[in-house]
N, C-alpha and C. Protein backbone atom coordinates (compact mmCIF):
# COMPACT_ATOMS: atom_id res chain seq x y z
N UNK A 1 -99.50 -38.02 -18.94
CA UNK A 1 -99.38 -38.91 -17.82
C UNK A 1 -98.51 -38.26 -16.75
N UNK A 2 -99.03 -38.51 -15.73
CA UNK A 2 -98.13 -38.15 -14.42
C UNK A 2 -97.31 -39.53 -13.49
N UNK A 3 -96.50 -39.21 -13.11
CA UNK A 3 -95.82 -40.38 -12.29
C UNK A 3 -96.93 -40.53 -10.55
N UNK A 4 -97.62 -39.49 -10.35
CA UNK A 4 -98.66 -39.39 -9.14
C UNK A 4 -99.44 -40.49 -9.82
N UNK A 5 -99.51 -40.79 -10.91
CA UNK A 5 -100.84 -41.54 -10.99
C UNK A 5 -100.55 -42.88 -10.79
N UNK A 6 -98.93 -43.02 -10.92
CA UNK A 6 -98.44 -44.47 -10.27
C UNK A 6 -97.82 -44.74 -9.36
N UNK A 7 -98.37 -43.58 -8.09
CA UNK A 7 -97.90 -44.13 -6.92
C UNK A 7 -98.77 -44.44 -6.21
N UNK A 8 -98.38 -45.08 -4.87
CA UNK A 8 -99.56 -46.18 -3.75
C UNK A 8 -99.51 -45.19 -2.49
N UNK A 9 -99.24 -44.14 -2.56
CA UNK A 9 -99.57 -43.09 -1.58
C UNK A 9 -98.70 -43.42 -0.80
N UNK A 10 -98.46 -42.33 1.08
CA UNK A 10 -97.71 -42.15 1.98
C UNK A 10 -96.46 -41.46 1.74
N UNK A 11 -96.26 -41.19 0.65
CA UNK A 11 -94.96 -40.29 -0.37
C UNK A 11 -94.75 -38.88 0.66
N UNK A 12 -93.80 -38.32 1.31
CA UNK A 12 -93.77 -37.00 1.78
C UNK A 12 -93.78 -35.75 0.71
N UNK A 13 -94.84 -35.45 0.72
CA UNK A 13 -95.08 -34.49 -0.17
C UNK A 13 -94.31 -33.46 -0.39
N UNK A 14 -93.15 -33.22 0.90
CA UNK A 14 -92.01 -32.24 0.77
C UNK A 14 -90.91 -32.14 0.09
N UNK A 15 -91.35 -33.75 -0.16
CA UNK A 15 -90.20 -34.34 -0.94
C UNK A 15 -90.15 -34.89 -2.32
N UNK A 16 -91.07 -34.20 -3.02
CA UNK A 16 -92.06 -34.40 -4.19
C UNK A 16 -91.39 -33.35 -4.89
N UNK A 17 -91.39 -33.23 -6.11
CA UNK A 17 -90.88 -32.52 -7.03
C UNK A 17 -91.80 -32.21 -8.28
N UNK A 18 -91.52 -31.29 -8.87
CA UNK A 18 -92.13 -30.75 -10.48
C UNK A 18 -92.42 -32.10 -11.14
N UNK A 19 -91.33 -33.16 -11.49
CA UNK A 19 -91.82 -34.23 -12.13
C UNK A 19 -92.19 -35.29 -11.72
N UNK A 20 -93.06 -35.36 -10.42
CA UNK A 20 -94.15 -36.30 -10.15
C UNK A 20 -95.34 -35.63 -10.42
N UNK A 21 -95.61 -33.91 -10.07
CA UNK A 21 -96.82 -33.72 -10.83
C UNK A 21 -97.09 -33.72 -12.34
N UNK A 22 -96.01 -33.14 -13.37
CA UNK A 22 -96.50 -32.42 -14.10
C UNK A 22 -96.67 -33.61 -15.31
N UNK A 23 -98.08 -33.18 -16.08
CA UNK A 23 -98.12 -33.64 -16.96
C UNK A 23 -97.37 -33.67 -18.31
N UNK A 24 -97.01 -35.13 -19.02
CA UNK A 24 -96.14 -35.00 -19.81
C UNK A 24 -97.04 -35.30 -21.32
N UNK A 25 -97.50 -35.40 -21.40
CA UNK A 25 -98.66 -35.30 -22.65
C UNK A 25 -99.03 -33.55 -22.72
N UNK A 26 -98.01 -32.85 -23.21
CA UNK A 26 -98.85 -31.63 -23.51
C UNK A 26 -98.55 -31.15 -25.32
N UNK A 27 -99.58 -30.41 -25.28
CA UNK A 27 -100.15 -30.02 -26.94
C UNK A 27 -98.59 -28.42 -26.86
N UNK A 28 -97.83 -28.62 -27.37
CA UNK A 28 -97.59 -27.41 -27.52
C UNK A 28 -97.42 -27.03 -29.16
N UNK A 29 -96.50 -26.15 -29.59
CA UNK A 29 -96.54 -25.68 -31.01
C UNK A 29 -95.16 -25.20 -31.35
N UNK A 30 -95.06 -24.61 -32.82
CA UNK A 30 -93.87 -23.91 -32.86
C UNK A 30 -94.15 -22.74 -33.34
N UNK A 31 -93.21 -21.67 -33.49
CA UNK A 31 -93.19 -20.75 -33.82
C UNK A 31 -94.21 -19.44 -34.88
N UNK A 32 -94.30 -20.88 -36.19
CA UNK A 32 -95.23 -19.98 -36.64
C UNK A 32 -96.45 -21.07 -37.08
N UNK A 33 -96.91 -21.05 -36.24
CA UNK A 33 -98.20 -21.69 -35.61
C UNK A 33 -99.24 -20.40 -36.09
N UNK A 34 -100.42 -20.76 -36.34
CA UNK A 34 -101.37 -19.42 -37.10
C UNK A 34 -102.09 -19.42 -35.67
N UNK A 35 -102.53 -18.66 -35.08
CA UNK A 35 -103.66 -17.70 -34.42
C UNK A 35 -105.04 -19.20 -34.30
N UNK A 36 -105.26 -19.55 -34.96
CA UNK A 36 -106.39 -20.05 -35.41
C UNK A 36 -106.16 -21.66 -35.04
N UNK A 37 -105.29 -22.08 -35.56
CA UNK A 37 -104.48 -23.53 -34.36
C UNK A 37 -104.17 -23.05 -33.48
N UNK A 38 -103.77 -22.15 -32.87
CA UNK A 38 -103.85 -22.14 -31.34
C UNK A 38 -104.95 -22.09 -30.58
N UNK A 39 -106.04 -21.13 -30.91
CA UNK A 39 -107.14 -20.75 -30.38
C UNK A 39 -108.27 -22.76 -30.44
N UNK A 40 -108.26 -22.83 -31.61
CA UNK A 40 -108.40 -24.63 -31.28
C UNK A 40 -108.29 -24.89 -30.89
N UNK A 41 -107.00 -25.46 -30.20
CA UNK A 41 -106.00 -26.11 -29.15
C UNK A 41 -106.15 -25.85 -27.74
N UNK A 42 -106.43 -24.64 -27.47
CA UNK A 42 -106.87 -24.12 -26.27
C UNK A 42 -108.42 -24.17 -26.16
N UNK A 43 -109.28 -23.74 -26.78
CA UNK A 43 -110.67 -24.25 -26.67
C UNK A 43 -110.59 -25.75 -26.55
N UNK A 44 -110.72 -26.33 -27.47
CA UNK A 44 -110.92 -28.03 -26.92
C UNK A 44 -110.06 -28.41 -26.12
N UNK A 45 -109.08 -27.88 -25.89
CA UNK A 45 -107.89 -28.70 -24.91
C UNK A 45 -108.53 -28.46 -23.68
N UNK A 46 -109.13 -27.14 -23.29
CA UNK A 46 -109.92 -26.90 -21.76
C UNK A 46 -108.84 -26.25 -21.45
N UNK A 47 -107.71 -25.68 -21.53
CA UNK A 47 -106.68 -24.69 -20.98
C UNK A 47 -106.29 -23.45 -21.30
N UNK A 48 -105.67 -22.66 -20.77
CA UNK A 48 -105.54 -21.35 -21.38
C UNK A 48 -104.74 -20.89 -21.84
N UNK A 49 -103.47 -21.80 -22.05
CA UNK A 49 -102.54 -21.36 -22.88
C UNK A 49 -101.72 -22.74 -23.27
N UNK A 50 -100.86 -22.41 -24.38
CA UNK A 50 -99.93 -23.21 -25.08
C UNK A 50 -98.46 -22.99 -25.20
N UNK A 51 -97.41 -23.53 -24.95
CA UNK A 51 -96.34 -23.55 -25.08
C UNK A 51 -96.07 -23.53 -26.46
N UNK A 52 -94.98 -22.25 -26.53
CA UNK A 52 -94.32 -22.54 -28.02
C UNK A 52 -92.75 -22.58 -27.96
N UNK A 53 -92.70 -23.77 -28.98
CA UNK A 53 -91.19 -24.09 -28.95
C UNK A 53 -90.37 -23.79 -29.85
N UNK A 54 -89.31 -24.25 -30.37
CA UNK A 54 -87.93 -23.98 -31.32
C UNK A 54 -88.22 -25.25 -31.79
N UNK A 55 -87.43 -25.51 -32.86
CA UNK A 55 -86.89 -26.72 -33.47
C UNK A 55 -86.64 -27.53 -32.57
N UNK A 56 -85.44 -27.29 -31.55
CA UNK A 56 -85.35 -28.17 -30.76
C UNK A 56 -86.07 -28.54 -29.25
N UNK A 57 -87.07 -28.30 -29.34
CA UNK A 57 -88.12 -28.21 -28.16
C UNK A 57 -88.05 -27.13 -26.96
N UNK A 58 -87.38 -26.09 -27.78
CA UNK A 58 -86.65 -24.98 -26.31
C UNK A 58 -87.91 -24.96 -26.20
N UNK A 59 -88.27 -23.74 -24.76
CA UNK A 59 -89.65 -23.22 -24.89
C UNK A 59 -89.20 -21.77 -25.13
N UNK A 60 -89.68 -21.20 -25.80
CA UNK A 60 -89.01 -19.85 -26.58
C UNK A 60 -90.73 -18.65 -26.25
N UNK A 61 -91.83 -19.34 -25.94
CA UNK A 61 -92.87 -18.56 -25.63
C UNK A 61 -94.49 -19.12 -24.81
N UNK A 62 -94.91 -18.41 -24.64
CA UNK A 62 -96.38 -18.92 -24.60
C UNK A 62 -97.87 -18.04 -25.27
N UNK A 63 -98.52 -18.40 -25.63
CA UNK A 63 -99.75 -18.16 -25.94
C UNK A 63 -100.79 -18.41 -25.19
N UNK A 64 -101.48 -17.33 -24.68
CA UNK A 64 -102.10 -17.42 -23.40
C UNK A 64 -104.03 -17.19 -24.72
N UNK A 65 -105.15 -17.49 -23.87
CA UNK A 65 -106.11 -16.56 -24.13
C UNK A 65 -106.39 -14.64 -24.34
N UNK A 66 -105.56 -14.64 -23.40
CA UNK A 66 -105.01 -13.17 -23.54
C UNK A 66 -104.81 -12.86 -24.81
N UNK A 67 -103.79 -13.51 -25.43
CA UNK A 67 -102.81 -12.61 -26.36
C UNK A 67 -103.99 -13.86 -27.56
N UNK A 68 -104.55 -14.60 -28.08
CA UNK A 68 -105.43 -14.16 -28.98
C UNK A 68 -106.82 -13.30 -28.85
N UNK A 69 -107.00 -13.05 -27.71
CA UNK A 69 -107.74 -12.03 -27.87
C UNK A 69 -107.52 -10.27 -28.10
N UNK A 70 -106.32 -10.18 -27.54
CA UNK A 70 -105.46 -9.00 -27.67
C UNK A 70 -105.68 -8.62 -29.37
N UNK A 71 -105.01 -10.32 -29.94
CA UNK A 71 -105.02 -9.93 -31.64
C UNK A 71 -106.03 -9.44 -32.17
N UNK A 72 -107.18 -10.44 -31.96
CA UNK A 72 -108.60 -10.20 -32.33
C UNK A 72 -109.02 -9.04 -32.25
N UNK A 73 -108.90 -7.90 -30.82
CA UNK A 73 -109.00 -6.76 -30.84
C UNK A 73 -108.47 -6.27 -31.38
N UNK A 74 -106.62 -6.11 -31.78
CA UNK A 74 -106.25 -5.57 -32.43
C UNK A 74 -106.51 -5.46 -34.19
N UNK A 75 -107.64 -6.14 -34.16
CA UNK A 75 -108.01 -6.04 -35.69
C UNK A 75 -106.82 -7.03 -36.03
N UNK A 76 -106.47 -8.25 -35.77
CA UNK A 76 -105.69 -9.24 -36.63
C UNK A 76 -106.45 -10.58 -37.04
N UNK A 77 -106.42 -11.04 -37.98
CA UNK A 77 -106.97 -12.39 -38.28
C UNK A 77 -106.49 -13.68 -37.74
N UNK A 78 -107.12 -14.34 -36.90
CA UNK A 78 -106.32 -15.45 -35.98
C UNK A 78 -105.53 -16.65 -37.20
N UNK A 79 -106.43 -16.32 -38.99
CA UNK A 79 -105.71 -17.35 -39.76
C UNK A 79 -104.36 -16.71 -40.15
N UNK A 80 -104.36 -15.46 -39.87
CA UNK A 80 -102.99 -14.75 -40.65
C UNK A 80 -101.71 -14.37 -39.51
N UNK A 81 -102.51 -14.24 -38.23
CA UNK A 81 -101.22 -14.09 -37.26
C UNK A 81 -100.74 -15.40 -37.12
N UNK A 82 -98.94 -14.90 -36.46
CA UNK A 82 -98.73 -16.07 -36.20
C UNK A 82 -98.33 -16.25 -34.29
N UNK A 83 -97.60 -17.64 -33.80
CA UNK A 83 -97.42 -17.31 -32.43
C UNK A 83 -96.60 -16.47 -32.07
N UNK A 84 -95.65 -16.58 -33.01
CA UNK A 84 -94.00 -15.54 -33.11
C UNK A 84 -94.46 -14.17 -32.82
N UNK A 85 -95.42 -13.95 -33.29
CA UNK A 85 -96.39 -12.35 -33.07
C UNK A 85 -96.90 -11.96 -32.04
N UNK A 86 -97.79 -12.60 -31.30
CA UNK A 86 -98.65 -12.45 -30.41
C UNK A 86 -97.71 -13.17 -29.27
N UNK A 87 -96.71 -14.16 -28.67
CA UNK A 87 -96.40 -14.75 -27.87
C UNK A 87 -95.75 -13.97 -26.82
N UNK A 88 -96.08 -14.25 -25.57
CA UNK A 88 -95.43 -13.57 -24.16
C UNK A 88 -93.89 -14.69 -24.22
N UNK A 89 -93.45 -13.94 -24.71
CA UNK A 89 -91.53 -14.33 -25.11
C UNK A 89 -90.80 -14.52 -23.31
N UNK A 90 -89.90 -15.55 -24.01
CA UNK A 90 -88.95 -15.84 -22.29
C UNK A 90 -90.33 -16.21 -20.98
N UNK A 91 -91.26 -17.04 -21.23
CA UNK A 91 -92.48 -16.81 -20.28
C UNK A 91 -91.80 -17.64 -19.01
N UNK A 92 -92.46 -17.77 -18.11
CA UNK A 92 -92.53 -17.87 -16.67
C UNK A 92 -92.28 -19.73 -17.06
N UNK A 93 -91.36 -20.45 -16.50
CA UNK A 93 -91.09 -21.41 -16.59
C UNK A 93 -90.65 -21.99 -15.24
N UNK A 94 -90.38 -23.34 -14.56
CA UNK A 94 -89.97 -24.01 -13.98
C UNK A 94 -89.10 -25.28 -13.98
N UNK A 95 -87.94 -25.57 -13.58
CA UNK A 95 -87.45 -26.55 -14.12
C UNK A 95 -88.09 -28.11 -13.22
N UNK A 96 -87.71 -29.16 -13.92
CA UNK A 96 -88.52 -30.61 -13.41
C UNK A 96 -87.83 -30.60 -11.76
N UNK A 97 -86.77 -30.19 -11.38
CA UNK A 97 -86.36 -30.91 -10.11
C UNK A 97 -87.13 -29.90 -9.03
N UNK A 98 -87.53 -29.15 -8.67
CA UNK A 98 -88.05 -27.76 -8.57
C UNK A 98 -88.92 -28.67 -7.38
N UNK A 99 -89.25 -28.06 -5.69
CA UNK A 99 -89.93 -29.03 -5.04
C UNK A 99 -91.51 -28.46 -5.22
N UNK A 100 -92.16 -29.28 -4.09
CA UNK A 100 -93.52 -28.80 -4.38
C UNK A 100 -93.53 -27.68 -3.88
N UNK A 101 -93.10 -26.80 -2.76
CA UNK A 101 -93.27 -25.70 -2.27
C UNK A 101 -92.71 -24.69 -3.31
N UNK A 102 -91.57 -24.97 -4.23
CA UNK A 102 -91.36 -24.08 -5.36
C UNK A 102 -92.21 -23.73 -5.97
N UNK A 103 -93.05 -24.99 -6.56
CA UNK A 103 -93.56 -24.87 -7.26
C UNK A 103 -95.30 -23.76 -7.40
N UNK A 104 -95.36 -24.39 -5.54
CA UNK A 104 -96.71 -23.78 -5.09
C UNK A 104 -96.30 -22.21 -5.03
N UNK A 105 -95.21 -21.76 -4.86
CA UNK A 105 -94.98 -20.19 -4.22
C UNK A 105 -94.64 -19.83 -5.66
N UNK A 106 -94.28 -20.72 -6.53
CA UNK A 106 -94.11 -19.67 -8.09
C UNK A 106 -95.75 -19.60 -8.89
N UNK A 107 -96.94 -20.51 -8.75
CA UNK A 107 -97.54 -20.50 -9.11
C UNK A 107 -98.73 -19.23 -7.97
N UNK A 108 -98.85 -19.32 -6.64
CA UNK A 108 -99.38 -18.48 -5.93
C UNK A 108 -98.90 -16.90 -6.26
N UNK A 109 -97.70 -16.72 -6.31
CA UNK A 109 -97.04 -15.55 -6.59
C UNK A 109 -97.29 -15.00 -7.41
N UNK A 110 -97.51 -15.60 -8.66
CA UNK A 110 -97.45 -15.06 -10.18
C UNK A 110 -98.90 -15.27 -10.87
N UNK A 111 -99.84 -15.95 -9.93
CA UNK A 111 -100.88 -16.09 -9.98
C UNK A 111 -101.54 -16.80 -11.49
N UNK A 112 -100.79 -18.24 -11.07
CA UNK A 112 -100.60 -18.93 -12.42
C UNK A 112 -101.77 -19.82 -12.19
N UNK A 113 -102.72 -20.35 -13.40
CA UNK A 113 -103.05 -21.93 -13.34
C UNK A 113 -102.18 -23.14 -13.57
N UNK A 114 -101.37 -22.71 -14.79
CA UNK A 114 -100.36 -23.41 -15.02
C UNK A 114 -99.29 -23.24 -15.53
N UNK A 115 -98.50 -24.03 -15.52
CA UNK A 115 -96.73 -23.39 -15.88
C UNK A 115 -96.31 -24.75 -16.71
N UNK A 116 -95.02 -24.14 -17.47
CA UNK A 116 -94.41 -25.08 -17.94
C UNK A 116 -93.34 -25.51 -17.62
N UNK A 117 -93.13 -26.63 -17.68
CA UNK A 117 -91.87 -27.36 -16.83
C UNK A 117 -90.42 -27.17 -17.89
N UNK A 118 -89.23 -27.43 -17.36
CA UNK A 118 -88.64 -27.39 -18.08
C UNK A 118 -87.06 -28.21 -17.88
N UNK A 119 -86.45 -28.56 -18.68
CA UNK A 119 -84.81 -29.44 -18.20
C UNK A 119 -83.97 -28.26 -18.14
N UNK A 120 -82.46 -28.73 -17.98
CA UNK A 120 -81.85 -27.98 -17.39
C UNK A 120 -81.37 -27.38 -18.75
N UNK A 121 -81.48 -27.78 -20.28
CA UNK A 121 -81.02 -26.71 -21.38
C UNK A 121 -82.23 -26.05 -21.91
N UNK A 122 -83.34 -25.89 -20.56
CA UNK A 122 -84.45 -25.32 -21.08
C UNK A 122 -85.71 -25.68 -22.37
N UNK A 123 -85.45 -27.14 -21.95
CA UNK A 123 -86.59 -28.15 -23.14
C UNK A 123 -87.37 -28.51 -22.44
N UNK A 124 -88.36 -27.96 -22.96
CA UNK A 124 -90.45 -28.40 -22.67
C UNK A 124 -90.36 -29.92 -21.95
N UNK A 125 -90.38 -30.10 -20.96
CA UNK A 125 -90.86 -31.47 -20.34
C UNK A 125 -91.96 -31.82 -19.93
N UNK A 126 -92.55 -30.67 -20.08
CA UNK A 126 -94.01 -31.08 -19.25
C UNK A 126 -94.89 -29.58 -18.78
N UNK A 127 -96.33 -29.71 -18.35
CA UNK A 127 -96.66 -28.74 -17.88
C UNK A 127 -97.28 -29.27 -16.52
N UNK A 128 -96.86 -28.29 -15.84
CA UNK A 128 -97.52 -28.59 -14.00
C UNK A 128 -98.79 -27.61 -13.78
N UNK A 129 -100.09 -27.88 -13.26
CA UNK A 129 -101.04 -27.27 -12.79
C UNK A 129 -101.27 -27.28 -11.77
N UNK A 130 -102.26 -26.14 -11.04
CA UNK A 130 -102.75 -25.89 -9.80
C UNK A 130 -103.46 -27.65 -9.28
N UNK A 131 -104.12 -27.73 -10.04
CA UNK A 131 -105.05 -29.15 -9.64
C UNK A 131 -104.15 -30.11 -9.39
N UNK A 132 -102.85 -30.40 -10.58
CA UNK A 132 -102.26 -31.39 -10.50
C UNK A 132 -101.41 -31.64 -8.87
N UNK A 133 -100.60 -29.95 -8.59
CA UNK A 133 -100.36 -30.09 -7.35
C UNK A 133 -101.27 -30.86 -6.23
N UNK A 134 -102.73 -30.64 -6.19
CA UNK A 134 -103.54 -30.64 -5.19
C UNK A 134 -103.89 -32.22 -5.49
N UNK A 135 -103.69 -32.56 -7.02
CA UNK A 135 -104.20 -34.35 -6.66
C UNK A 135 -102.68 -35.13 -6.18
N UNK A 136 -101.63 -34.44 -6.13
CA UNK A 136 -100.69 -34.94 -5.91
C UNK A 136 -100.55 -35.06 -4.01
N UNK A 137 -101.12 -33.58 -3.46
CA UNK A 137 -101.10 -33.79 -2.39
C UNK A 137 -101.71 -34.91 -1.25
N UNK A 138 -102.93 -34.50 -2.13
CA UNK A 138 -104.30 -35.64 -1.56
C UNK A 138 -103.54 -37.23 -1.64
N UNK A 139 -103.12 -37.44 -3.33
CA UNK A 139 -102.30 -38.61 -3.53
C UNK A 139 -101.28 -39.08 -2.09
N UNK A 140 -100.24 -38.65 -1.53
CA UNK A 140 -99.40 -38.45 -0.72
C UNK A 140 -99.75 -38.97 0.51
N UNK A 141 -101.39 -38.35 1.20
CA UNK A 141 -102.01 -38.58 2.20
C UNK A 141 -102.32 -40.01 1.93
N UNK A 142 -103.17 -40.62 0.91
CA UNK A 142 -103.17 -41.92 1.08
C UNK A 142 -102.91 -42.72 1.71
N UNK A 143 -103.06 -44.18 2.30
CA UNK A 143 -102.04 -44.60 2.98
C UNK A 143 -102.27 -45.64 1.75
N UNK A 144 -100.69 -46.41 2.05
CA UNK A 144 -99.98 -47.73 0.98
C UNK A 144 -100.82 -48.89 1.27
N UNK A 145 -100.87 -49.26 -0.02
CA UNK A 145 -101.81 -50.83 0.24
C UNK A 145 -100.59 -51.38 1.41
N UNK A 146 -101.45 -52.46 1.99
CA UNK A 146 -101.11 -52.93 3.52
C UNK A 146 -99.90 -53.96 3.15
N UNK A 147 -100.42 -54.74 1.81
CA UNK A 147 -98.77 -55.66 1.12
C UNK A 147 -97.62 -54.60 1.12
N UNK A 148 -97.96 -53.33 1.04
CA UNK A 148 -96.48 -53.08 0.37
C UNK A 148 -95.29 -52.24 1.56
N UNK A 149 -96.19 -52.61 2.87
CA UNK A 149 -94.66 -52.36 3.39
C UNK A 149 -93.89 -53.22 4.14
């Protein structure tokens, strides 16, 4: 769920932050997660990668399509690797207060679909996407039902 999806539009979009887009329903995993639940997770989920966490929800990595296919080439079995193995460690993160222009110039820059959000002791809050930005913007333009000002 996103907080965009419960607003009535006219919102200044400049003034919008990481946690009105980002979705907070996300699939992530832990550590030693097999190759084979991830690759699941990302096929049916429709995305290309997964957050992996700690015990205490740090985000400690990600698992992209990349890196199970990397394995696969590398002659590894997706039931026998684990994420701890294959994971792009310390990955590209954002924290929730972060505005939309942060968010757009870390994702343009780094040439992301999506990123993961994060609090200030570095715990998984959410993940923000390219789209989500763009329904957030459109959202914004709206104008407010006519009761509510």
């Amino acid at each position: 769920m996103r907080q965009i999806d419960y607003m009535l539009g006219g919102e200044d979009f400049k003034d919008m932050i990481a946690a009105h887009f980002m979705q907070t329903d996300v699939y992530y995993y832990p550590i030693k997660a097999t190759g084979d639940k991830l690759a699941t997770a990302i096929t049916m989920g429709g995305f290309g990668s997964v957050p992996i966490v700690d015990q205490k929800k740090k985000l400690v990595g990600i698992v992209s399509e990349f890196d199970l296919l990397g394995a696969i080439m590398g002659g590894k079995e997706l039931e026998k690797v684990t994420a701890e193995e294959i994971m792009t460690k310390d990955p590209i993160s954002i924290v929730e207060y972060a505005t939309s222009g942060e968010v757009i110039a870390l994702l343009q820059e780094k040439r992301l679909l999506r990123v993961p959000v994060v609090d200030k002791q570095g715990t998984l809050v959410g993940v923000v996407s390219r789209k989500d930005i763009l329904q957030g913007y459109l959202k914004s333009r709206e104008n407010p039902p006519p009761w509510w000002s």
